[in-house]
C-alpha atoms as a PDB file:
ATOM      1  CA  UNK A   1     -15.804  -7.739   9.580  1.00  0.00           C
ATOM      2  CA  UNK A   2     -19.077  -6.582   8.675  1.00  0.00           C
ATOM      3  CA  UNK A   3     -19.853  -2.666   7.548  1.00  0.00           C
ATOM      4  CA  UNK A   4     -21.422  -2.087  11.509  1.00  0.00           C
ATOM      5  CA  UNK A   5     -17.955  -3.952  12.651  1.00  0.00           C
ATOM      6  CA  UNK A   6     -15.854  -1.321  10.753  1.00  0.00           C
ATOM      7  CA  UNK A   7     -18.168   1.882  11.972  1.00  0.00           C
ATOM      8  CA  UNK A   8     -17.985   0.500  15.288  1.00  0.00           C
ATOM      9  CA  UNK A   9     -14.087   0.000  15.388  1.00  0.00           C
ATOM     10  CA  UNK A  10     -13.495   3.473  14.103  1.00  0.00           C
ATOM     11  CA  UNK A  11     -15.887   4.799  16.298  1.00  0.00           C
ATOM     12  CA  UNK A  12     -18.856   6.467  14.468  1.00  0.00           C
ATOM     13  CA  UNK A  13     -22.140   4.575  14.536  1.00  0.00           C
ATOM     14  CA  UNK A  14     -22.854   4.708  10.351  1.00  0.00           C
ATOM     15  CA  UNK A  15     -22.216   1.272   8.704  1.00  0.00           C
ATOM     16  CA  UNK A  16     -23.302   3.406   5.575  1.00  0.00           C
ATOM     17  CA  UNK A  17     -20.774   5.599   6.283  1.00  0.00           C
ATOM     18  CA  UNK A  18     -17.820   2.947   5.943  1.00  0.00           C
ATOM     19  CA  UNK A  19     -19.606   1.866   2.316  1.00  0.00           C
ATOM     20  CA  UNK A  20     -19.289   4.918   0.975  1.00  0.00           C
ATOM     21  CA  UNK A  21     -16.065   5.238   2.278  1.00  0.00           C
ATOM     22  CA  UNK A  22     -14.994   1.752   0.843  1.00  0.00           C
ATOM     23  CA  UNK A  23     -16.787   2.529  -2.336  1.00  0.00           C
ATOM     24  CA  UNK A  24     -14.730   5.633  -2.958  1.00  0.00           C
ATOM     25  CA  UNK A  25     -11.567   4.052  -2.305  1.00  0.00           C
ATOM     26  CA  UNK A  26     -10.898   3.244  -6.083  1.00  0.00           C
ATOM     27  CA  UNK A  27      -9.728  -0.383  -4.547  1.00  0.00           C
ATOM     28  CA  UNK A  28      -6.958   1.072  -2.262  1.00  0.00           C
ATOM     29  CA  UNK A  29      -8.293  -0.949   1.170  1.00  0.00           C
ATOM     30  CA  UNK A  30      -9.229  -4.696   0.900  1.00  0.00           C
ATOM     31  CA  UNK A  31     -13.200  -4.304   0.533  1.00  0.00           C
ATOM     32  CA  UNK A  32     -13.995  -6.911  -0.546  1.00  0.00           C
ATOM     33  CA  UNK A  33     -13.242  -7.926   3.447  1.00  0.00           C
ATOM     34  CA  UNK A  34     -16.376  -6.143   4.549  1.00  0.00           C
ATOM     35  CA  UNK A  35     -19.597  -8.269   4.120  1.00  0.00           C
ATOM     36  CA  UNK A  36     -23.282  -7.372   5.861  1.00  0.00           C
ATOM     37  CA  UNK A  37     -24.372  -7.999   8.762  1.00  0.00           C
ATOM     38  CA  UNK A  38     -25.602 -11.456   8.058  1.00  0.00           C
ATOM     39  CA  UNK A  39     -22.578 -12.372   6.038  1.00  0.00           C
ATOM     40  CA  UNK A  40     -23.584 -11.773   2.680  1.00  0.00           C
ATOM     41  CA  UNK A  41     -21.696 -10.055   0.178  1.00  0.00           C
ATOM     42  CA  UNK A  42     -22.542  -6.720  -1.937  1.00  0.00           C
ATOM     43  CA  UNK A  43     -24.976  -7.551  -4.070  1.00  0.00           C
ATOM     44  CA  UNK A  44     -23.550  -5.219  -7.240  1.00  0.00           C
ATOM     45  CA  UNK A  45     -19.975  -7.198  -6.609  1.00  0.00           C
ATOM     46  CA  UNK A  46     -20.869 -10.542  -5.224  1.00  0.00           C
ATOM     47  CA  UNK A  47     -19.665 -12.793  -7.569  1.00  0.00           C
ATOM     48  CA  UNK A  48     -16.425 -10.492  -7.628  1.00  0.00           C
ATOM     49  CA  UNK A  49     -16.178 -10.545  -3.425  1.00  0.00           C
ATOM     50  CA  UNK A  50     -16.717 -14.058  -2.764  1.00  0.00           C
ATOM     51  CA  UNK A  51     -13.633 -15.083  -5.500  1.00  0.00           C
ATOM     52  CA  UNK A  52     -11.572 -13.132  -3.301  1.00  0.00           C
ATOM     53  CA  UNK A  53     -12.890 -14.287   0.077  1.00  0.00           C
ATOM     54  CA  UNK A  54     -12.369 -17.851  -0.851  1.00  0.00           C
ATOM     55  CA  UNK A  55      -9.119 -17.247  -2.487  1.00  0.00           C
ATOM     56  CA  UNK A  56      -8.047 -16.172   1.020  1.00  0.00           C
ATOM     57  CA  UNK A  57      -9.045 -18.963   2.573  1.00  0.00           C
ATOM     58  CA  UNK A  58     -12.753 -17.403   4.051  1.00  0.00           C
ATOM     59  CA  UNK A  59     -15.191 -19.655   4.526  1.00  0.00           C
ATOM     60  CA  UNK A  60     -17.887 -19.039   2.135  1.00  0.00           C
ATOM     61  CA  UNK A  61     -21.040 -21.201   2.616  1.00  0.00           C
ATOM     62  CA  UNK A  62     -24.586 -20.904   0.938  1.00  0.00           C
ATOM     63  CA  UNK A  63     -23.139 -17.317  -0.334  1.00  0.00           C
ATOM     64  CA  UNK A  64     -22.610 -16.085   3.011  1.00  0.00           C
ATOM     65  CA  UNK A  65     -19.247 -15.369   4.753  1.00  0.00           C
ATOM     66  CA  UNK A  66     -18.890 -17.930   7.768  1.00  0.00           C
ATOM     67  CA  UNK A  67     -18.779 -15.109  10.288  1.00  0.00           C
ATOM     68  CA  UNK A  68     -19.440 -17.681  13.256  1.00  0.00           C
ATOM     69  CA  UNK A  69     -16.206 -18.682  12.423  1.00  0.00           C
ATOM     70  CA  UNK A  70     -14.052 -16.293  10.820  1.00  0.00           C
ATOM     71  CA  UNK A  71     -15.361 -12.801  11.904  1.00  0.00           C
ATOM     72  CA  UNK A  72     -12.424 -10.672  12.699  1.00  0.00           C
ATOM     73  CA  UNK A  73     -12.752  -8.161  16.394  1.00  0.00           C
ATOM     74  CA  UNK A  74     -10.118  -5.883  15.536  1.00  0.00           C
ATOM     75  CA  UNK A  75      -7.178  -7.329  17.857  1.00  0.00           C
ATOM     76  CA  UNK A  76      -4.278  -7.015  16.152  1.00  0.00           C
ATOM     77  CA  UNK A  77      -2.990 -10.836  15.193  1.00  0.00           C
END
């Protein structure tokens, strides 16, 4: 999901919002699930985000998280 993804799912309209909120949460929710708009990864913790993405199995290309193809809407699996 991207940051506007999670504000909108919750129901507020910040994306900033739901970075502080991840940024605060000393680790405790997967973050480093949460990319931009456009699929890119925080810049400060890039290289640290994408190792996890692709160790789940998200398709990273050029940098970017493959949202075209793995962009989650919230339905429960």
């Amino acid at each position: 999901m991207t940051y506007g993804d999670v504000a909108e799912y919750v129901g507020t309209r910040s994306a900033r919002l739901v970075g502080r909120v991840l940024a605060r949460s000393g680790g405790a929710v997967p973050w480093h699930r949460v990319v931009r708009a456009d699929g890119s990864c925080a810049e400060h913790l890039a290289q640290r985000q994408r190792e996890l993405l692709v160790a789940e199995g998200v398709p990273v290309e050029s940098g970017r998280v493959a949202l075209a193809r793995c962009r989650w809407d919230g339905t429960p699996p």
